[in-house]
N, C-alpha and C. Protein backbone atom coordinates (compact mmCIF):
# COMPACT_ATOMS: atom_id res chain seq x y z
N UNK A 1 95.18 142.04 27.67
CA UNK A 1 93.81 142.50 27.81
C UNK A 1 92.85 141.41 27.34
N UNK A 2 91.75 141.12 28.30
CA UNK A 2 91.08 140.23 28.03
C UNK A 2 89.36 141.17 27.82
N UNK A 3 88.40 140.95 26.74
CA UNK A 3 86.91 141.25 26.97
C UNK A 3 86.69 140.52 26.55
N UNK A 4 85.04 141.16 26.01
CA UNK A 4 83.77 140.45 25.42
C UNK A 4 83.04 141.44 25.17
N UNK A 5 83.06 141.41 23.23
CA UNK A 5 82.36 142.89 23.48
C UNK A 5 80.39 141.76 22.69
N UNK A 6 79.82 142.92 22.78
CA UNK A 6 78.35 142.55 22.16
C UNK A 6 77.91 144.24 21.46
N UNK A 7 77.39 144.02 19.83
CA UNK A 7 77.11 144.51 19.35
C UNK A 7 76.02 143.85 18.21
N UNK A 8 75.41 145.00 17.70
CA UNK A 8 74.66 144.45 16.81
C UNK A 8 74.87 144.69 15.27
N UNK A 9 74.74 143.74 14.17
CA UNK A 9 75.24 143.59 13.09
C UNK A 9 74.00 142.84 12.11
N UNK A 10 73.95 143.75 10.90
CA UNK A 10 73.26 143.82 9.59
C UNK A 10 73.86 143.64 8.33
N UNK A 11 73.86 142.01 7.95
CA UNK A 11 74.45 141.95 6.65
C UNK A 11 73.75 142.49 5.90
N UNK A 12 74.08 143.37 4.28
CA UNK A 12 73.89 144.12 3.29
C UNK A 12 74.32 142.96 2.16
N UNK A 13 73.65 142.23 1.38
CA UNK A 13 74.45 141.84 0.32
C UNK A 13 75.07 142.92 -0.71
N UNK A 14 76.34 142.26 -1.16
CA UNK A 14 76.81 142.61 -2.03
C UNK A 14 78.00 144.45 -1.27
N UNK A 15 77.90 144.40 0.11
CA UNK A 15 78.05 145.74 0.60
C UNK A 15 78.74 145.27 2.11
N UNK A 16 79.32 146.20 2.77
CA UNK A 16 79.98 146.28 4.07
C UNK A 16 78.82 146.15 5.02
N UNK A 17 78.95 144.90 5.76
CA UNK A 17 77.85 144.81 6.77
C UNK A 17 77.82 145.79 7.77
N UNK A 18 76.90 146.60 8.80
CA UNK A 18 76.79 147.33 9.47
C UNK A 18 76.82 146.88 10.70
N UNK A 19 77.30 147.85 11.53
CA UNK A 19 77.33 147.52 12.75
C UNK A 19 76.69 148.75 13.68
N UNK A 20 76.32 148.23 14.97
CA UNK A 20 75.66 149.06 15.66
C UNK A 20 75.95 148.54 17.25
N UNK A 21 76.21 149.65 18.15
CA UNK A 21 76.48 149.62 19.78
C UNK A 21 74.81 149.24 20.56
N UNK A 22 73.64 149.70 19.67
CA UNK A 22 72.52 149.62 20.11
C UNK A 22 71.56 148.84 19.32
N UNK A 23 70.59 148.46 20.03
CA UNK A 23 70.15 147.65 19.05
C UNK A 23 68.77 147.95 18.50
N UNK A 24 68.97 147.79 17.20
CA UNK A 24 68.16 148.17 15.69
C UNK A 24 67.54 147.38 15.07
N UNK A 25 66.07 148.14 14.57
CA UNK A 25 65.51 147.21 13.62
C UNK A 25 66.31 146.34 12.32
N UNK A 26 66.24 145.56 12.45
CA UNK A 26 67.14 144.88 11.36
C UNK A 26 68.65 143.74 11.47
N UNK A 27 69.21 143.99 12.83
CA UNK A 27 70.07 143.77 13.21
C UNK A 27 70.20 142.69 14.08
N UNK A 28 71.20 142.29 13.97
CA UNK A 28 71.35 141.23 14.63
C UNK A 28 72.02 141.03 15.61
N UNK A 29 72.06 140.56 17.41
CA UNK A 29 73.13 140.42 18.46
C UNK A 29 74.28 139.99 17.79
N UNK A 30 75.85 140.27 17.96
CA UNK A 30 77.14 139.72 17.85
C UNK A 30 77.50 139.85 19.12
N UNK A 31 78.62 138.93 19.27
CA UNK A 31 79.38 138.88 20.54
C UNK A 31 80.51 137.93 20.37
N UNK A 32 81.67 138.66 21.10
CA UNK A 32 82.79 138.24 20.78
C UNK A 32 83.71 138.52 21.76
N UNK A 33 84.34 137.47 21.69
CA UNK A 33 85.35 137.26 23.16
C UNK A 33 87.14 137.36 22.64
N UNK A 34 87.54 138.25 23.35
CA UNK A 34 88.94 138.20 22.12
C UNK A 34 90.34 138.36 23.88
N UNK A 35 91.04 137.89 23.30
CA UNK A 35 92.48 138.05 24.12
C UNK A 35 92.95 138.91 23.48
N UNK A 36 94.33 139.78 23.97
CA UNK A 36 95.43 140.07 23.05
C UNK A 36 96.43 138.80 24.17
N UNK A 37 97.09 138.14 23.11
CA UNK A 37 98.59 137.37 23.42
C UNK A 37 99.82 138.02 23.51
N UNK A 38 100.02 138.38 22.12
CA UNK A 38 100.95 139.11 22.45
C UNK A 38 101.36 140.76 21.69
N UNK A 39 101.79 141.40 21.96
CA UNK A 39 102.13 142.95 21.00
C UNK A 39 103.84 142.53 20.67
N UNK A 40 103.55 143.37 19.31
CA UNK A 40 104.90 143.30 18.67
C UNK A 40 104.93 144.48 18.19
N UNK A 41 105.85 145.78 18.42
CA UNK A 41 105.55 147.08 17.77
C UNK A 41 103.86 147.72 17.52
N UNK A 42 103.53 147.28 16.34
CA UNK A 42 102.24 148.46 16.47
C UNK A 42 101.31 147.20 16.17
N UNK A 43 101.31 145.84 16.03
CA UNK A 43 100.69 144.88 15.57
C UNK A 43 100.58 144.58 16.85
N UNK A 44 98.90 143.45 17.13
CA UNK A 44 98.79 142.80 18.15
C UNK A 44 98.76 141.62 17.96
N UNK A 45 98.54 139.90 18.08
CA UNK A 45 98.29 138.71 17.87
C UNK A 45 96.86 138.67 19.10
N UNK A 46 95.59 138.21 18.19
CA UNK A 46 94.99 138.02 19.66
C UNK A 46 94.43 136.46 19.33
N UNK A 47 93.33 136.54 20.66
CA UNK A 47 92.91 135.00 20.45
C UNK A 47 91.82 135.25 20.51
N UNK A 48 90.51 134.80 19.81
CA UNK A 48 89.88 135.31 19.51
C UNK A 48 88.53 133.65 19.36
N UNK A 49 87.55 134.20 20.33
CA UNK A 49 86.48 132.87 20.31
C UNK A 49 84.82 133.94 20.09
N UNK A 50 84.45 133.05 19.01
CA UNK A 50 83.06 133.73 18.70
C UNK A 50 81.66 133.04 19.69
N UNK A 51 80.83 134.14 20.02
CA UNK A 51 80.07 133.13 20.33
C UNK A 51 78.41 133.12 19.80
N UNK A 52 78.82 133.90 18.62
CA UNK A 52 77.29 133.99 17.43
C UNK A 52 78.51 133.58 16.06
N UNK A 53 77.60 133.34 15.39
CA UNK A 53 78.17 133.37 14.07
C UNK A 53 77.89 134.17 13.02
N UNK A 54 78.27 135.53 12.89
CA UNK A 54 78.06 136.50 11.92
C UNK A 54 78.49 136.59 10.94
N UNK A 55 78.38 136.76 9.92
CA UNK A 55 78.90 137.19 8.67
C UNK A 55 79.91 138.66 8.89
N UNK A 56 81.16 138.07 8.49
CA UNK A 56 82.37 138.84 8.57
C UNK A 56 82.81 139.61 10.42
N UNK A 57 82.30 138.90 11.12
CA UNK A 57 82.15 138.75 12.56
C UNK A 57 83.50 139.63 13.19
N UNK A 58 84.40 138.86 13.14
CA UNK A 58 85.61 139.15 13.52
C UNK A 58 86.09 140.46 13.11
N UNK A 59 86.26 140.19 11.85
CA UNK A 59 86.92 141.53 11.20
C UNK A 59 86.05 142.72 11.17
N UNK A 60 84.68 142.76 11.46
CA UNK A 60 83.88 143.96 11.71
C UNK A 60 83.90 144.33 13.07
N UNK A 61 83.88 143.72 13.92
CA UNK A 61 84.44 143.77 14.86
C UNK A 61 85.84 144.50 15.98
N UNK A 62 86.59 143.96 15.36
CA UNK A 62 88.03 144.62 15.55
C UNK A 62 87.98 145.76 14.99
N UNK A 63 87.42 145.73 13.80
CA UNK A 63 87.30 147.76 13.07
C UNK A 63 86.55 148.35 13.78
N UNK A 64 85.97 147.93 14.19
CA UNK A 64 85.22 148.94 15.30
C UNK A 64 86.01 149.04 16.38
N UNK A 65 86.72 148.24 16.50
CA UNK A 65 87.54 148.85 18.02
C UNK A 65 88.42 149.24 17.93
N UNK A 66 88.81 149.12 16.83
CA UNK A 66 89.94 150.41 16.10
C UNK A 66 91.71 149.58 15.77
N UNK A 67 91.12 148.44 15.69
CA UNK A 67 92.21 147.23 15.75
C UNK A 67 91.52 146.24 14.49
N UNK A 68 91.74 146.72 13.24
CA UNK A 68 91.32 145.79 12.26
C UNK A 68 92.66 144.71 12.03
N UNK A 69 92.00 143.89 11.08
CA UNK A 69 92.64 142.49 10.97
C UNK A 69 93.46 142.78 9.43
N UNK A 70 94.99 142.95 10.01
CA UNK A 70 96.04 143.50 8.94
C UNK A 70 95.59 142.56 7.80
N UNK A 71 95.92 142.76 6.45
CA UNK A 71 95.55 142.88 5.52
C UNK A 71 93.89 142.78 4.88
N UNK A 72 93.29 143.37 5.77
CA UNK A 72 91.43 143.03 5.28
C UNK A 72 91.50 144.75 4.58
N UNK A 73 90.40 144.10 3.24
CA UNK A 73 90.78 145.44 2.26
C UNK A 73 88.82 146.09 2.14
N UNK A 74 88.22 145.77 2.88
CA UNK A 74 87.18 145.89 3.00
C UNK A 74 86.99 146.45 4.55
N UNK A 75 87.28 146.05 5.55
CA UNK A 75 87.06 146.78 6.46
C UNK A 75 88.31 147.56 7.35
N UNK A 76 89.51 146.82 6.40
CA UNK A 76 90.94 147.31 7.96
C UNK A 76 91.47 148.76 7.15
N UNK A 77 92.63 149.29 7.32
CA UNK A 77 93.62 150.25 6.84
C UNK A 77 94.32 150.06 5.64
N UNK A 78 94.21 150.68 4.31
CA UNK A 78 94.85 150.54 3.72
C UNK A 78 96.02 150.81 3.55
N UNK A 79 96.22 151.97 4.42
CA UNK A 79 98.01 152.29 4.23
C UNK A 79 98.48 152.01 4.84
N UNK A 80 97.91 151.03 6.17
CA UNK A 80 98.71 149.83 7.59
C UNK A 80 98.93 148.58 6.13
N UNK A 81 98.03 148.20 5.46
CA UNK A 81 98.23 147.26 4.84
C UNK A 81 99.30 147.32 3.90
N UNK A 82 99.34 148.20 3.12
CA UNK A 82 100.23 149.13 1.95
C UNK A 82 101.52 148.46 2.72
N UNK A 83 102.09 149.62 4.03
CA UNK A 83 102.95 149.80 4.97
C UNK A 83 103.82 147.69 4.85
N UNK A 84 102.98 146.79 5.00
CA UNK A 84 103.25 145.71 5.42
C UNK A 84 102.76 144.87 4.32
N UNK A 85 102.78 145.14 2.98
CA UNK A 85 102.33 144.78 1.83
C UNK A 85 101.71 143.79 1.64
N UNK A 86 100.73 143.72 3.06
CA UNK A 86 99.90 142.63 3.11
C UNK A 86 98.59 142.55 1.94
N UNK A 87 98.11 141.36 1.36
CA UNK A 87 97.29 141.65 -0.14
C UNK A 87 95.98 140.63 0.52
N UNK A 88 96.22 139.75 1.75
CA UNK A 88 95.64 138.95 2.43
C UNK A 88 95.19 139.17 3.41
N UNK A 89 94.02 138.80 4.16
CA UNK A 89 93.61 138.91 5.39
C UNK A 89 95.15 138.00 6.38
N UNK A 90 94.96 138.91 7.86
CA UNK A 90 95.81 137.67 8.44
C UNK A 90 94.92 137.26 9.20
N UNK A 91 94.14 136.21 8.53
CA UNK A 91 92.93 135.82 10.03
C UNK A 91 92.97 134.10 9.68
N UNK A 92 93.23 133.47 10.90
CA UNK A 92 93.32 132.10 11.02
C UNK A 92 92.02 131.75 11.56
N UNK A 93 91.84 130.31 11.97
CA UNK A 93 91.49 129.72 12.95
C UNK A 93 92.68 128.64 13.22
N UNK A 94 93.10 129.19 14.42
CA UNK A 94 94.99 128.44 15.08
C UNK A 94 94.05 127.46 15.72
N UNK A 95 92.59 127.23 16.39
CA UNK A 95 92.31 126.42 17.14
C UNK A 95 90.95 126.36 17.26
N UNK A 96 90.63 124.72 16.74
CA UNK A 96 89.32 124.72 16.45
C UNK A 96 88.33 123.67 16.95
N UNK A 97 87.59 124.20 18.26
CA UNK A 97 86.79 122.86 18.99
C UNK A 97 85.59 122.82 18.44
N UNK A 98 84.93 121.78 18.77
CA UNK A 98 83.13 121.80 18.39
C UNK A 98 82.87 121.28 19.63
N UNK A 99 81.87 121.94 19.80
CA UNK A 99 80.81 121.89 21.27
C UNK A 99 79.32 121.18 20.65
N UNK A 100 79.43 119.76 20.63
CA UNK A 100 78.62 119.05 20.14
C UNK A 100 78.46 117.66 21.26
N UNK A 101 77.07 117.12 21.02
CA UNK A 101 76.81 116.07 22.14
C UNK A 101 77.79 115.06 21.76
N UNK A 102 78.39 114.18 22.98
CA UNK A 102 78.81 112.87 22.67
C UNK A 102 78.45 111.64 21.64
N UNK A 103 77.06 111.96 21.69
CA UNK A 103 76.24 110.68 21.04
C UNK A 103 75.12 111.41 20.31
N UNK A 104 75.04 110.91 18.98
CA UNK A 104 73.52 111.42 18.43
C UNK A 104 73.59 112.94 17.78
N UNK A 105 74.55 113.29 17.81
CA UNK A 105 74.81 114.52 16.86
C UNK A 105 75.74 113.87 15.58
N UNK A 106 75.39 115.22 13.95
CA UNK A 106 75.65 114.50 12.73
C UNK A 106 77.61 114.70 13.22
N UNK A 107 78.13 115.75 14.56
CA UNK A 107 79.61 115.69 14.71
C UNK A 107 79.83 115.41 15.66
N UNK A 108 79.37 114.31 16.01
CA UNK A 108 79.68 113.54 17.38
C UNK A 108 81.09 113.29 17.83
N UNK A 109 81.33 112.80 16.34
CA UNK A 109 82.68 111.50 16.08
C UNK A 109 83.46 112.87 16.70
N UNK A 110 83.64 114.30 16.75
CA UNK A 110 84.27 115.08 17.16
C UNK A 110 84.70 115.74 18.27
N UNK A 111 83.24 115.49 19.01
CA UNK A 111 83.05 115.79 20.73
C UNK A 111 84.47 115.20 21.30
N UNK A 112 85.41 116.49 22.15
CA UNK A 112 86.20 116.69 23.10
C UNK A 112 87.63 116.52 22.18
N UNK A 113 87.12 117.01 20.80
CA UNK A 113 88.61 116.84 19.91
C UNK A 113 88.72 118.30 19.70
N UNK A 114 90.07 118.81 19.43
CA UNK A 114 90.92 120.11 19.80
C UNK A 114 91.66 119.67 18.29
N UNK A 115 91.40 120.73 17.11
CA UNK A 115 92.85 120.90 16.69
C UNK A 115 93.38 122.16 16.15
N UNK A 116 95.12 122.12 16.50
CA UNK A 116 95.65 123.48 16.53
C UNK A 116 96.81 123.46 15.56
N UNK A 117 96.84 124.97 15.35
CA UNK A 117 97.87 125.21 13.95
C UNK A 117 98.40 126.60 14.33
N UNK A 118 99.71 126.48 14.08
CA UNK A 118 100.33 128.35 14.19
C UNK A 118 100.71 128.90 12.62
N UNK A 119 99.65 129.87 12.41
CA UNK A 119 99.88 130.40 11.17
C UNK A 119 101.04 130.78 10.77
N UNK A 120 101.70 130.96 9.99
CA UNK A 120 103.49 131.14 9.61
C UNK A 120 103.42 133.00 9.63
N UNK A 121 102.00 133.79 9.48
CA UNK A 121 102.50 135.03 9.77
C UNK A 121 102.58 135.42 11.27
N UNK A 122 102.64 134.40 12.21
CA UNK A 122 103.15 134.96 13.70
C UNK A 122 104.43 134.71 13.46
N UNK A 123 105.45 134.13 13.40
CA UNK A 123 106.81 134.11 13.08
C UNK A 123 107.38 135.31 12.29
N UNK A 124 106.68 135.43 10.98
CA UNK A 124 106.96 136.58 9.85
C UNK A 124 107.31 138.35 10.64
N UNK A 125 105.71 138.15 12.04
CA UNK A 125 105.87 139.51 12.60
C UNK A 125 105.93 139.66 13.87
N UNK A 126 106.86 138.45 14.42
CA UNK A 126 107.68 138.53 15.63
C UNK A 126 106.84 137.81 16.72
N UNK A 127 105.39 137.23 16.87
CA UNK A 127 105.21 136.84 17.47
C UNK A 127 105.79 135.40 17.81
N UNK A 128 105.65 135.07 19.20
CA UNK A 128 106.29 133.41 19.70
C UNK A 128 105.37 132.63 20.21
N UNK A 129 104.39 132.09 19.39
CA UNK A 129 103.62 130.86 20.19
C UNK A 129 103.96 129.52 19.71
């Protein structure tokens, strides 16, 4: 399954940022583009590209779609987490581009560089990338 969802989101210091399907005084557009790769039993692996930068983005996100990010103790399941005695978020970045000009930006030196990493909990819970 491939989307892109867009919602709107209100950081709270010190508190669980809010989220909203409509949009509200206070709030801010999110949007987020996610794969699933692969399913393993009741866990999914997805791939996951932002295209705002929100505070706690991802993982507010997925809780709203009813697919939080196994071990998050603030917005996911505690007794999925309990269950898999996860004490950690499992949230990477496996792959990380910058979309910056060739020339004349302070991350130039970076333009059309790619780098990738497979977190050791896809192995741990059966995924194969």
């Amino acid at each position: 399954r491939h989307d892109i969802v867009t919602a709107y989101h209100r950081r709270i210091e010190g508190k669980n940022a809010e989220i909203s399907n409509q949009p509200r005084t206070g709030f801010r557009m999110m949007r987020t583009e996610y794969e699933v790769l692969q399913k393993h039993e009741n866990l999914a692996l997805l791939l996951v590209t932002l295209h705002t930068g929100r505070t706690h983005q991802i993982r507010l996100q997925t809780a709203a779609l009813g697919a939080p990010v196994l071990g998050d103790h603030r917005y996911g399941k505690p007794d999925v987490n309990r269950k898999y005695g996860e004490a950690h978020q499992l949230l990477a970045a496996c792959r990380l581009r910058f979309d910056v000009p060739p020339e004349g930006h302070l991350l130039s030196a970076l333009y059309d560089r790619c780098f990738a990493y497979t977190p050791s909990f896809c192995s741990k819970y059966g995924f194969d990338i």
